[in-house]
N, C-alpha and C. Protein backbone atom coordinates (compact mmCIF):
# COMPACT_ATOMS: atom_id res chain seq x y z
N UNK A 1 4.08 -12.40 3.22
CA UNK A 1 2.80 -11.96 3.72
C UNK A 1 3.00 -10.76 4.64
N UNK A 2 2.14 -9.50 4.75
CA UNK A 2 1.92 -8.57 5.31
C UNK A 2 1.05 -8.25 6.13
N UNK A 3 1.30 -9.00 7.69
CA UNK A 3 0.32 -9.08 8.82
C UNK A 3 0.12 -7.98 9.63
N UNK A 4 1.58 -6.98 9.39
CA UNK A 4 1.55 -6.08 11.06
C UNK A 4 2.13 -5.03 10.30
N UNK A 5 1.90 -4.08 10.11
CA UNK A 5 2.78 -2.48 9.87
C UNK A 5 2.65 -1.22 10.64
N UNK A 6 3.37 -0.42 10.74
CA UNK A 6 3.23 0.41 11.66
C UNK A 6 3.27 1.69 10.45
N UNK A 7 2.45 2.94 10.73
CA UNK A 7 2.80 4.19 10.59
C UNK A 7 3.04 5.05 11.96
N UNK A 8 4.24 5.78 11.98
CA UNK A 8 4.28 6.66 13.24
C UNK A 8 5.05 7.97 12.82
N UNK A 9 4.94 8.22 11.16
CA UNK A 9 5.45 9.80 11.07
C UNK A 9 4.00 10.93 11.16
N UNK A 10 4.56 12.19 11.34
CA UNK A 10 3.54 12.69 11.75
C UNK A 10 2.84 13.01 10.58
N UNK A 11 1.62 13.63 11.05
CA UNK A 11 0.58 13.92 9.64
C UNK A 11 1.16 15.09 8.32
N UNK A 12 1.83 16.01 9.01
CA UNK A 12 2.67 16.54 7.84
C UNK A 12 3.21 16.18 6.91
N UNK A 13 4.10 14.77 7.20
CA UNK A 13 5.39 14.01 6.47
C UNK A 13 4.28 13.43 5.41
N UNK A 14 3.26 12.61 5.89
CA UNK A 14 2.13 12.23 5.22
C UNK A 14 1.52 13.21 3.95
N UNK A 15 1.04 14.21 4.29
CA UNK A 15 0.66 14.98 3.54
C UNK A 15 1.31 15.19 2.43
N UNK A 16 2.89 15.94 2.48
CA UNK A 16 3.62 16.69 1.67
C UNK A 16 4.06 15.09 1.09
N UNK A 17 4.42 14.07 1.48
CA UNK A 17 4.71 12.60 0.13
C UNK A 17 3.55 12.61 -0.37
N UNK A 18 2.80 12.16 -0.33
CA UNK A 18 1.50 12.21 -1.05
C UNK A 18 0.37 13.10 -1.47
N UNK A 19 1.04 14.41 -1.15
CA UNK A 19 0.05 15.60 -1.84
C UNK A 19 -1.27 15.18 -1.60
N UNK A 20 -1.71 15.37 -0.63
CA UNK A 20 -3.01 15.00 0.11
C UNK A 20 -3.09 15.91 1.16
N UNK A 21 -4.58 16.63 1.31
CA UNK A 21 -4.94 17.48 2.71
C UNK A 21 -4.88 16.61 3.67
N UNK A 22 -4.66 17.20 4.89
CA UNK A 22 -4.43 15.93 5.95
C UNK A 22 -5.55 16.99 6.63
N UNK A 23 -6.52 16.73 7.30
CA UNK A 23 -7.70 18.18 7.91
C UNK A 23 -7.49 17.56 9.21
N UNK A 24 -7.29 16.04 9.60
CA UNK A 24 -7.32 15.56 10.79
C UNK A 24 -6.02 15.33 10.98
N UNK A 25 -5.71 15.12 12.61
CA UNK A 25 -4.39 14.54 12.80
C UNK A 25 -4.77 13.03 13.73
N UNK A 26 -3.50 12.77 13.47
CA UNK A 26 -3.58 11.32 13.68
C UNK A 26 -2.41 10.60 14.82
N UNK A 27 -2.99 10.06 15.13
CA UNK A 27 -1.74 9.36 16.30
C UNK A 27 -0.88 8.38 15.65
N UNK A 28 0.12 8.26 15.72
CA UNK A 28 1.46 7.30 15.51
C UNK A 28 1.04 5.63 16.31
N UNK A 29 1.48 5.03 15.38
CA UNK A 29 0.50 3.55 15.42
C UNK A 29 1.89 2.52 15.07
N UNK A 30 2.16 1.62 15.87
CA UNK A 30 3.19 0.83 15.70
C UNK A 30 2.48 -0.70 15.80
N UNK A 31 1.84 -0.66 15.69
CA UNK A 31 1.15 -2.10 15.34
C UNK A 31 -0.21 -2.44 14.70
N UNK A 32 -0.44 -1.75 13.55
CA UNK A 32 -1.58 -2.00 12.66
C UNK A 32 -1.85 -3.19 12.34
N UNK A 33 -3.09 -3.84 12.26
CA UNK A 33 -3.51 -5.83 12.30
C UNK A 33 -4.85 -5.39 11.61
N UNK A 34 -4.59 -6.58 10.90
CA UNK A 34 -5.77 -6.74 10.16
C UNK A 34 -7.13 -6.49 10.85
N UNK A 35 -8.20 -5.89 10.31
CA UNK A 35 -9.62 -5.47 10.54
C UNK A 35 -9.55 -4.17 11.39
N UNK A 36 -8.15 -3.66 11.68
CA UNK A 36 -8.36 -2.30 12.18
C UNK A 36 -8.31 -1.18 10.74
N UNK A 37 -9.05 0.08 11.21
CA UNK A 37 -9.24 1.11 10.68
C UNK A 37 -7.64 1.27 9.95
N UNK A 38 -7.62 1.83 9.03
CA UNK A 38 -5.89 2.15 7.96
C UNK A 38 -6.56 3.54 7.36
N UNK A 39 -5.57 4.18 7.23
CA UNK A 39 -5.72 5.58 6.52
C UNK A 39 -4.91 4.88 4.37
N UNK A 40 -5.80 5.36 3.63
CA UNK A 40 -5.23 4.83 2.64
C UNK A 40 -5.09 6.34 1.13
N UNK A 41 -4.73 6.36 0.50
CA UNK A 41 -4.91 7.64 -0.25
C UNK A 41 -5.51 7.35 -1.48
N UNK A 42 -6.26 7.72 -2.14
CA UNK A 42 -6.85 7.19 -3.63
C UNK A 42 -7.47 8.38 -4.03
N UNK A 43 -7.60 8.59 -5.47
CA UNK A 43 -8.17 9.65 -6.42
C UNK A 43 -9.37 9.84 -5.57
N UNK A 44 -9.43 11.47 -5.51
CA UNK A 44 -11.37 11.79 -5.31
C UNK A 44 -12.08 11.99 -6.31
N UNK A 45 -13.07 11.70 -6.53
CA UNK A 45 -14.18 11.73 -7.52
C UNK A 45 -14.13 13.18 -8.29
N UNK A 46 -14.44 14.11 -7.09
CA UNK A 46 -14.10 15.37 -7.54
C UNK A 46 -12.67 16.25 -8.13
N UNK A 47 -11.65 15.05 -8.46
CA UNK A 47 -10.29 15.08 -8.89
C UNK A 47 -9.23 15.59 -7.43
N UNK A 48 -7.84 15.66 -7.88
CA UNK A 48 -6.95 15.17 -6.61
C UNK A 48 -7.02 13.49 -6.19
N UNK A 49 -5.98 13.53 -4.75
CA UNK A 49 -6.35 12.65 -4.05
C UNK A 49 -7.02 13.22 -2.80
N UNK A 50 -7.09 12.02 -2.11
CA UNK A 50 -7.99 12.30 -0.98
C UNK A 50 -7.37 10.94 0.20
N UNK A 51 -7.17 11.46 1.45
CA UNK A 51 -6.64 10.93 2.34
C UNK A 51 -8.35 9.96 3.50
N UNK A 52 -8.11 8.82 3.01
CA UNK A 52 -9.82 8.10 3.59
C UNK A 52 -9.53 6.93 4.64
N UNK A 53 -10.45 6.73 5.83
CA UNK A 53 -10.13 5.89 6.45
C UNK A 53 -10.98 4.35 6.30
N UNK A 54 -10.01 3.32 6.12
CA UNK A 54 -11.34 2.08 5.92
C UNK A 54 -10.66 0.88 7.05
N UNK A 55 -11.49 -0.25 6.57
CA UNK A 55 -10.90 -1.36 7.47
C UNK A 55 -10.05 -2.20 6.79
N UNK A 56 -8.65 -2.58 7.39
CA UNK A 56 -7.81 -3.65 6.73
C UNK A 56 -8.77 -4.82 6.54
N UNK A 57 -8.60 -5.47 5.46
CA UNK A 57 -9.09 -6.65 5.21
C UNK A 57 -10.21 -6.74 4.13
N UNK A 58 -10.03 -6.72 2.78
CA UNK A 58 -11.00 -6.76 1.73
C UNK A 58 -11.87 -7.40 2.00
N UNK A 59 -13.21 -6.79 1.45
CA UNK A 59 -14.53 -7.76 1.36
C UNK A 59 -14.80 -7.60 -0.21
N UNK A 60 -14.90 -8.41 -0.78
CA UNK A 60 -15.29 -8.04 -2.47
C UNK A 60 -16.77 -7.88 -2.41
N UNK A 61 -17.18 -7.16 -3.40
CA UNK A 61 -18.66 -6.36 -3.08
C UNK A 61 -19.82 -7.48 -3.59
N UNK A 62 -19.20 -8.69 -4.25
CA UNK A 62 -20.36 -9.47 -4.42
C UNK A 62 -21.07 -10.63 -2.61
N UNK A 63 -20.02 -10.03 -1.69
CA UNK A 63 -20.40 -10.67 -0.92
C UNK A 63 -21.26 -10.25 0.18
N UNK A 64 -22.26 -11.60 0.22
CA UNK A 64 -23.77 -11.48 0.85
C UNK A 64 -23.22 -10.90 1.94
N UNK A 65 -23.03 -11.90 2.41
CA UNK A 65 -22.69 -11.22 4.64
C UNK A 65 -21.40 -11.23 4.35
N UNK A 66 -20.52 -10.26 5.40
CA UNK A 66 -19.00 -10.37 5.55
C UNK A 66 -19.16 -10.85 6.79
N UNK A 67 -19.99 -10.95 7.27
CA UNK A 67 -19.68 -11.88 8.97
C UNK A 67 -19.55 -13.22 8.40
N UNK A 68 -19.65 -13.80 7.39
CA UNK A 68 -19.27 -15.01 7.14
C UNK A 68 -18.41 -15.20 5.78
N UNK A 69 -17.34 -13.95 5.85
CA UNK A 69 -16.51 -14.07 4.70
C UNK A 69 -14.97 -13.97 5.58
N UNK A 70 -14.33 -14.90 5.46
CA UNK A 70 -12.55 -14.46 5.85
C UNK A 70 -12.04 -13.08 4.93
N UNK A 71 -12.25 -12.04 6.10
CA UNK A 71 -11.27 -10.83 4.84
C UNK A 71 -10.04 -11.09 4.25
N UNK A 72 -9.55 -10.61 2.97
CA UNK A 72 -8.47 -10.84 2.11
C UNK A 72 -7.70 -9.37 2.71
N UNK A 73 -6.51 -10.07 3.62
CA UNK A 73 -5.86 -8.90 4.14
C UNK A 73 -4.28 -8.62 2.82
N UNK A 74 -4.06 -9.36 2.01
CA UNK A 74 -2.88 -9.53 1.00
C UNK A 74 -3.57 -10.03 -0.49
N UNK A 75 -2.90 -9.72 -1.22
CA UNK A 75 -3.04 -9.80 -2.58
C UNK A 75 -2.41 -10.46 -3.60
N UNK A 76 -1.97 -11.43 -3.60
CA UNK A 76 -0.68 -12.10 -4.79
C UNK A 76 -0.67 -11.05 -6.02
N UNK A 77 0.33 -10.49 -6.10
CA UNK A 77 -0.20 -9.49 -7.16
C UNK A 77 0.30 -10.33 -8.56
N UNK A 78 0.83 -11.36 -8.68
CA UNK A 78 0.82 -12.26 -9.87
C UNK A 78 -0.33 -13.10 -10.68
N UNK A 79 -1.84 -12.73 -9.22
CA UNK A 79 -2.97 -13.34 -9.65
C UNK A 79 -3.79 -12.53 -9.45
N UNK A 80 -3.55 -11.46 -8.78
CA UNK A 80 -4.72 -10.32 -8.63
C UNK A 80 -5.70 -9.81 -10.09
N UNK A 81 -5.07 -9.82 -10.95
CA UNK A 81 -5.74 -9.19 -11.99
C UNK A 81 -6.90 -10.63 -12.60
N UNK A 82 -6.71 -11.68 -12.38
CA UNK A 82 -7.62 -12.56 -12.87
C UNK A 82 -8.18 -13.36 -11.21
N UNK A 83 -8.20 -12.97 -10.58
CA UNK A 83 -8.81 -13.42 -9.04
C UNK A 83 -10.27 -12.64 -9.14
N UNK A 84 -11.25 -13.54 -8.97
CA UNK A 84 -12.78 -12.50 -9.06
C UNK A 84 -12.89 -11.93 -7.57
N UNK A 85 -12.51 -11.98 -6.36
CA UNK A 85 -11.91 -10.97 -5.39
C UNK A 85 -11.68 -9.60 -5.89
N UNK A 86 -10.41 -9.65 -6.49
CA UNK A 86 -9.41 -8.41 -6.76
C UNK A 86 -10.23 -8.01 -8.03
N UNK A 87 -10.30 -8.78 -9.46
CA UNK A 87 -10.41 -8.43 -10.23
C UNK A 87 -10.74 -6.92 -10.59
N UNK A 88 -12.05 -6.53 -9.98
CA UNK A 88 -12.61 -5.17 -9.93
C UNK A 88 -11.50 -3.96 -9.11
N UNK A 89 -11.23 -4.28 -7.90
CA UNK A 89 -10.16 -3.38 -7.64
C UNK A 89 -9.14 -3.09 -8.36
N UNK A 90 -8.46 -4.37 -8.41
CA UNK A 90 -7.41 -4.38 -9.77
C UNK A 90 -7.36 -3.16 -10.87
N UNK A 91 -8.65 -3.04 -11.41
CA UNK A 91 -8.98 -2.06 -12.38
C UNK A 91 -9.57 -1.07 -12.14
N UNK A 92 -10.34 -0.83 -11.09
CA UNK A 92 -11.01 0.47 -10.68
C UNK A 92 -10.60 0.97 -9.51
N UNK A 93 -10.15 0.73 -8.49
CA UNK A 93 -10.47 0.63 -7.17
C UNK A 93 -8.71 0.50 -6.05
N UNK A 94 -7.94 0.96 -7.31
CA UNK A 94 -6.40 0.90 -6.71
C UNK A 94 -5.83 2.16 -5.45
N UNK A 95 -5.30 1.81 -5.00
CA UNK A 95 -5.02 2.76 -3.52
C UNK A 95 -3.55 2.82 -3.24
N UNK A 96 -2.96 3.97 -2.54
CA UNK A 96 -1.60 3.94 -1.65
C UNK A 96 -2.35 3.91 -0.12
N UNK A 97 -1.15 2.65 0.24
CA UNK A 97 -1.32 2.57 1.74
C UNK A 97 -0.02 2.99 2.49
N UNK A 98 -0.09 4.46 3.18
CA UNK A 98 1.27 4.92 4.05
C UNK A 98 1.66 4.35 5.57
N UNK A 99 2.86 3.67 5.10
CA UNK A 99 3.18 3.11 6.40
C UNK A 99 4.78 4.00 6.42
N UNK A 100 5.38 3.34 7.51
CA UNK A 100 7.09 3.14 7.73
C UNK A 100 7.51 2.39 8.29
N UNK A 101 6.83 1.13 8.37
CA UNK A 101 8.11 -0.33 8.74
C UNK A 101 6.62 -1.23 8.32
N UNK A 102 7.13 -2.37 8.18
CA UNK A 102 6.23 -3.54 8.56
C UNK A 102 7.08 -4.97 9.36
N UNK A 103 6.01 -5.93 9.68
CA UNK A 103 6.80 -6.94 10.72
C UNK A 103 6.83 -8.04 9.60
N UNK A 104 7.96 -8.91 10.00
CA UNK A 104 7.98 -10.06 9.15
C UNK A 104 8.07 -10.80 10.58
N UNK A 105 7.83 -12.67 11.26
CA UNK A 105 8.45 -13.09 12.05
C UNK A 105 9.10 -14.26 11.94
N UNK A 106 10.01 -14.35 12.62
CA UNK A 106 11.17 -16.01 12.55
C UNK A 106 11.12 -16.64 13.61
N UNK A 107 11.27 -17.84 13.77
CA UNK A 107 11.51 -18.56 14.95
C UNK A 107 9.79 -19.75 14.61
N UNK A 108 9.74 -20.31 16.00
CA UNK A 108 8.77 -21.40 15.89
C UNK A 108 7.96 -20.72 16.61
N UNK A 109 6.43 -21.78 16.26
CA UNK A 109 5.14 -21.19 16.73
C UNK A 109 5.51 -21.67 18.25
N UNK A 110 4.69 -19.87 18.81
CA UNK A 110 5.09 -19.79 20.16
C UNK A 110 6.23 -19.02 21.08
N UNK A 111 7.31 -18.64 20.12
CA UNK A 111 8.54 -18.57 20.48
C UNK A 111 9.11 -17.51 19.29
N UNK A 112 8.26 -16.71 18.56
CA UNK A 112 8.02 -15.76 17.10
C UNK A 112 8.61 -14.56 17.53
N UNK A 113 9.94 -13.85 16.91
CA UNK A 113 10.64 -12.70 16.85
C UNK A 113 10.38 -11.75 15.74
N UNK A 114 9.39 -10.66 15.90
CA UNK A 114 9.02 -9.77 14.93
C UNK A 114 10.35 -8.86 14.75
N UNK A 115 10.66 -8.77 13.20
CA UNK A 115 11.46 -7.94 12.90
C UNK A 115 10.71 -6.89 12.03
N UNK A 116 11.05 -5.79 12.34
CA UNK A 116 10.70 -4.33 11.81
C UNK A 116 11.52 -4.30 10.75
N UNK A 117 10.83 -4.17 9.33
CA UNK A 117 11.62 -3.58 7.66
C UNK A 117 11.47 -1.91 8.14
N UNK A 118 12.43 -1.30 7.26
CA UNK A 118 11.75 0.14 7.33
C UNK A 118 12.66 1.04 6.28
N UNK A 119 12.33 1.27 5.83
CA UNK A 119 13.76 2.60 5.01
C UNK A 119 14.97 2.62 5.89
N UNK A 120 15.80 2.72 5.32
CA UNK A 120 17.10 3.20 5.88
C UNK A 120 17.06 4.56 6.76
N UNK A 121 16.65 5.36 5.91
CA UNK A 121 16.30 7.00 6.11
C UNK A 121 15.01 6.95 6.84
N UNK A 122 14.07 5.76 7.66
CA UNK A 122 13.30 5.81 8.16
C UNK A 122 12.30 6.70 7.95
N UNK A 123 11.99 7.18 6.39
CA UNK A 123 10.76 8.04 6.00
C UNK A 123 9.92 6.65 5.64
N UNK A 124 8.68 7.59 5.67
CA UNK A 124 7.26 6.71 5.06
C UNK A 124 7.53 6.54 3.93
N UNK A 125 6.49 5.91 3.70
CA UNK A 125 6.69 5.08 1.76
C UNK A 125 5.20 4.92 1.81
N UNK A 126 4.94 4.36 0.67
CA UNK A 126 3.30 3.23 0.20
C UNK A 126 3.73 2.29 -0.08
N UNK A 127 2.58 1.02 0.19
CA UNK A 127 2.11 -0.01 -0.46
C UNK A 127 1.22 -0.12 -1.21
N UNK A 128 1.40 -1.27 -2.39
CA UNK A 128 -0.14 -0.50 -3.18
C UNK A 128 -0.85 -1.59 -2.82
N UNK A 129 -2.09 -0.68 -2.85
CA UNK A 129 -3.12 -1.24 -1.80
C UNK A 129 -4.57 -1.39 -2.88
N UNK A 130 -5.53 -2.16 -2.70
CA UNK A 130 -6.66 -2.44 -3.54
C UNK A 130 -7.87 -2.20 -2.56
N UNK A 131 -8.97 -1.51 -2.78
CA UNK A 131 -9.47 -0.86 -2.33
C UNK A 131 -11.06 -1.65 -2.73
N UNK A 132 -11.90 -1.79 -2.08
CA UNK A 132 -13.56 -2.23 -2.34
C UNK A 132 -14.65 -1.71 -1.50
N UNK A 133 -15.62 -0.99 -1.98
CA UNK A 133 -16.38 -0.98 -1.35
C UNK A 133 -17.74 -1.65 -1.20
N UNK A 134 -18.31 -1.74 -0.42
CA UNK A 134 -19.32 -3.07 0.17
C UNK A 134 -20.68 -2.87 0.87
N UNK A 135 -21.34 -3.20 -0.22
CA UNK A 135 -23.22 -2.28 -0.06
C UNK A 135 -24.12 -3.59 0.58
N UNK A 136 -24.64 -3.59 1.74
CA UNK A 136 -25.35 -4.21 2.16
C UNK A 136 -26.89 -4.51 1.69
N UNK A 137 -27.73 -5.36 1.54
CA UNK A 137 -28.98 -4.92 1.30
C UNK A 137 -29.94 -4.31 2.62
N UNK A 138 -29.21 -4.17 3.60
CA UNK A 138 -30.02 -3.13 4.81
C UNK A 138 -29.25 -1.81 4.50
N UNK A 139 -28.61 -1.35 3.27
CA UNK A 139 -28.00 -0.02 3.09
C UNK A 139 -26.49 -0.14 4.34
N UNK A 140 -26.10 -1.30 4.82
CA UNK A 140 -24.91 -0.70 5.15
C UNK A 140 -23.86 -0.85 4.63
N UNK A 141 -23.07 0.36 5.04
CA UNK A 141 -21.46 -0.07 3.97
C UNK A 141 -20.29 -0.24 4.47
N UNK A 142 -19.56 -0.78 3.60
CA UNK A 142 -18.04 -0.70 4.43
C UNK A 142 -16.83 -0.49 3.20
N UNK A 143 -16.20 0.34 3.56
CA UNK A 143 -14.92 0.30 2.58
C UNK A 143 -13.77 -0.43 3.13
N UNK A 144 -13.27 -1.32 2.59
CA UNK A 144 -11.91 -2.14 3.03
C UNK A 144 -10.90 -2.36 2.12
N UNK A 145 -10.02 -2.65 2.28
CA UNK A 145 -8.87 -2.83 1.57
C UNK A 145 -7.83 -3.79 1.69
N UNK A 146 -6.59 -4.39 0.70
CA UNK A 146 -6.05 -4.97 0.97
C UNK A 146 -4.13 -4.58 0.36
N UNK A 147 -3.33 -5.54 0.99
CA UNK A 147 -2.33 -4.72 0.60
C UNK A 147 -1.57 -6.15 -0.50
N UNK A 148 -1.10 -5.72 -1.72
CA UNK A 148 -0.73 -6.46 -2.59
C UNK A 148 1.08 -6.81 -2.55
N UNK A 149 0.79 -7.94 -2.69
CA UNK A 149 2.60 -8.76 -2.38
C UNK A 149 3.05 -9.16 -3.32
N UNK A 150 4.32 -9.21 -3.74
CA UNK A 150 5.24 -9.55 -4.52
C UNK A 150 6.74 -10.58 -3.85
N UNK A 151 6.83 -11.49 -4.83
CA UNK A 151 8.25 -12.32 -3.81
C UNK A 151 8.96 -11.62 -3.28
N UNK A 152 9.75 -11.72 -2.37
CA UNK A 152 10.74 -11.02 -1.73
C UNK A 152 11.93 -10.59 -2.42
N UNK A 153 12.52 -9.44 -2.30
CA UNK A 153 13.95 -9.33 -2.46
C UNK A 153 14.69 -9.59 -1.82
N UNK A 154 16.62 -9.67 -2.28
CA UNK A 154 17.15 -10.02 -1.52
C UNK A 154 17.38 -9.22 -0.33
N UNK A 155 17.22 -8.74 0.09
CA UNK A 155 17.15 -7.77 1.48
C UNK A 155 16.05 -8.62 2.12
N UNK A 156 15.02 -9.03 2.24
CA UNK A 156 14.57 -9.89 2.57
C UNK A 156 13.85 -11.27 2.45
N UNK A 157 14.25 -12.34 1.62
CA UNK A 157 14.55 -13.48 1.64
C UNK A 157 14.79 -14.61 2.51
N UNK A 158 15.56 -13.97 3.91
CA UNK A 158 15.72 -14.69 4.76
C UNK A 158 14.76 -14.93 5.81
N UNK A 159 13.78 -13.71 5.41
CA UNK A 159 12.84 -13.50 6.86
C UNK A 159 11.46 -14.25 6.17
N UNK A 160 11.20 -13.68 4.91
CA UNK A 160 9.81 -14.37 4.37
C UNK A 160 10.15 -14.31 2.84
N UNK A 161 9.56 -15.41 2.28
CA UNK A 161 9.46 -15.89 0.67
C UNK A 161 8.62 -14.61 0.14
N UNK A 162 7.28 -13.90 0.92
CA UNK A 162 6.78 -12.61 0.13
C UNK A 162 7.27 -11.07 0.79
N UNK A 163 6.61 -10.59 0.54
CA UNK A 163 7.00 -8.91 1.14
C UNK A 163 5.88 -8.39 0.14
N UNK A 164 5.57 -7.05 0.95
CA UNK A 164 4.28 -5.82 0.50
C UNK A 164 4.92 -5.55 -0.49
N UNK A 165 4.59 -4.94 -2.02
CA UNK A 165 4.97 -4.25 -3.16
C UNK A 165 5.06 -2.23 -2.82
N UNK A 166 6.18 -1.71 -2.67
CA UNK A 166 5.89 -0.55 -2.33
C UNK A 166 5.91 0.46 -3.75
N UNK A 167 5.60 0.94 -3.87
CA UNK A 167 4.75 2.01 -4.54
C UNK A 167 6.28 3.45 -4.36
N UNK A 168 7.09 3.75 -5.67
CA UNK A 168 8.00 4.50 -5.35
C UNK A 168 7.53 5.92 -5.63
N UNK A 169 7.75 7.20 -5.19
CA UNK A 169 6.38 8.25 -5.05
C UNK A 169 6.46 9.07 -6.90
N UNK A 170 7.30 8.88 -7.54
CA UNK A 170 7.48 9.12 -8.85
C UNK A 170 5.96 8.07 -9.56
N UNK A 171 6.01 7.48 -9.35
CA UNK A 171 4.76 5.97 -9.85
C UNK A 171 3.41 6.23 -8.94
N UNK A 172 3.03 7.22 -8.11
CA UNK A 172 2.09 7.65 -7.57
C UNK A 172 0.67 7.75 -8.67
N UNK A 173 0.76 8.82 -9.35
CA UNK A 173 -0.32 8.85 -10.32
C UNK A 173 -0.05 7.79 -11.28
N UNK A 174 0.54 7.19 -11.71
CA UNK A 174 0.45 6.05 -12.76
C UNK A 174 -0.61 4.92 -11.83
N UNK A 175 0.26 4.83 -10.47
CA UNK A 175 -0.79 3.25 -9.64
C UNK A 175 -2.25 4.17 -9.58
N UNK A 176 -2.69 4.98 -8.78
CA UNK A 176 -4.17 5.69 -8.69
C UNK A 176 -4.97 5.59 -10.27
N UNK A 177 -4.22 6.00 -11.15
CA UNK A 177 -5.22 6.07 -11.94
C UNK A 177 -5.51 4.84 -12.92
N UNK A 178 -6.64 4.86 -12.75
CA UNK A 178 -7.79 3.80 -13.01
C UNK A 178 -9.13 3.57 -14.05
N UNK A 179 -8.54 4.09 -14.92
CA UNK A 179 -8.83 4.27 -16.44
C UNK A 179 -9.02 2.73 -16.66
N UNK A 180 -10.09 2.34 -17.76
CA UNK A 180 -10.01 1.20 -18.38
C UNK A 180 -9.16 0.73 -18.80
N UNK A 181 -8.62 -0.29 -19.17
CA UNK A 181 -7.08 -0.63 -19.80
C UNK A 181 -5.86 -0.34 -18.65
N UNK A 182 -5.84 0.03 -17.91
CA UNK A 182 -5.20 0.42 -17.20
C UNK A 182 -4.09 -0.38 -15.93
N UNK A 183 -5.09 -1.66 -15.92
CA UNK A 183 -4.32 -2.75 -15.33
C UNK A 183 -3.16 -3.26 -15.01
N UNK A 184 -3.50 -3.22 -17.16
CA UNK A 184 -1.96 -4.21 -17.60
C UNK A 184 -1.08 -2.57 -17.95
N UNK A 185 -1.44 -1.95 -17.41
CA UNK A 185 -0.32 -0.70 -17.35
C UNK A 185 0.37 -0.41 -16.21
N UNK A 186 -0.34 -0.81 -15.50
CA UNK A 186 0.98 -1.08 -13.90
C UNK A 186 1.63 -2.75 -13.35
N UNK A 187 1.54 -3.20 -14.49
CA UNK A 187 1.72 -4.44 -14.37
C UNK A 187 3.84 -4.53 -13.72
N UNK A 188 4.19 -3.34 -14.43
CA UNK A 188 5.46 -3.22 -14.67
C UNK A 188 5.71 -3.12 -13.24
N UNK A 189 4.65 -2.40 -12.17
CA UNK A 189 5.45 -1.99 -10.63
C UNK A 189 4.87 -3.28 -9.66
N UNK A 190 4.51 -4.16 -10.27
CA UNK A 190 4.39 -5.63 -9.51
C UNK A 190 5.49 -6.41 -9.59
N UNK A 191 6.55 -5.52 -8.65
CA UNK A 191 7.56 -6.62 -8.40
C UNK A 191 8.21 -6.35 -6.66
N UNK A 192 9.58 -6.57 -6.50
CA UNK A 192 9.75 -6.27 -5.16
C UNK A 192 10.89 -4.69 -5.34
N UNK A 193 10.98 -3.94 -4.26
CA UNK A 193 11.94 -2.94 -4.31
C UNK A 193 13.30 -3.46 -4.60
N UNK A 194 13.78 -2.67 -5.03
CA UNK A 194 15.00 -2.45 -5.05
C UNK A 194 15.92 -3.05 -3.58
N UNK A 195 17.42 -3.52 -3.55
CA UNK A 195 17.66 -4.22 -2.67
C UNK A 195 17.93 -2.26 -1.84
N UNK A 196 18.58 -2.26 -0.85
CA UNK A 196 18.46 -1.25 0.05
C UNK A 196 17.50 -0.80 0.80
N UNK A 197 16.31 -1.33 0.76
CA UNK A 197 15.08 -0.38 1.51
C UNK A 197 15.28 0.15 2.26
């Protein structure tokens, strides 16, 4: 599971991995939690990507109130594609989420030691992330998102049974695009990295 991640490279490093305008800059964030604001990258309508800010924690769009929905901050990505949650993201609505570490913790409740994952080479990466947006009947909206997990590798195994699915930047336009049929075409990058992260 993927509770806490941090991004803290600067908006440049951001930009040039993901070929995205960055127009704003952004502060370095070492403890991102669910229902805060996330910067995420996904196709623009008008073609490219586009660098957008929403809230961690999916709301799927069939739902009445989200004040009375638990947001879906993770994704089993072994059930995402048949989950009526995900389903629609799954196929339309897929995203990169740029971080550079996330927390896993050990120990007992109360007494919890967050350990920081991160690249070796401590550059940013993505997670792939599922994306919904959410139409009120008083016209309000919200875009949210969630980040999709895969079992752990052995690099980490010892800390937690899941871990985030990262997104390697060669597989960039294959995860974004969101063509019909398209699903069971990234089915192949639903697994865990490579051991070294």
């Amino acid at each position: 599971m993927c509770s806490r991640y941090s991004l803290t490279a600067p908006p440049e490093a951001i930009g040039k991995l993901f070929a995205v305008p960055v127009e704003h800059g952004f502060p370095p964030r070492y403890n991102i939690a669910p229902t805060d604001p996330v910067l995420i990258v996904r196709n623009a309508e008008r073609g490219g990507r586009e660098l957008v800010l929403v809230r961690w924690g999916l709301i799927p769009s069939w739902v009445k109130d989200p004040r009375e929905f638990s947001t879906l901050i993770n994704a089993r990505s072994e059930t995402a594609i048949d989950k009526p949650s995900f389903r629609g993201p799954m196929r339309h609505r897929r995203c990169l989420v740029p971080a550079d570490g996330f927390y896993e913790w050990t120990g007992t409740r109360g007494d919890k030691q967050p350990h920081l994952i991160r690249r070796r080479d401590r550059e940013p990466f993505a997670f792939a992330g599922l994306w919904e947006h959410w139409l009120g009947a008083d016209g309000s909206e919200i875009e949210t998102m969630a980040i999709l997990t895969t079992s752990a590798n052995a690099d980490m195994s010892a800390l937690h049974d899941r871990m985030p699915i990262i997104i390697a930047p060669e597989d960039f336009d294959r995860w974004l695009e969101c063509k019909p049929g398209t699903a069971d075409f990234v089915r192949d990058m639903l697994k865990p990295p490579p051991e070294g992260l």
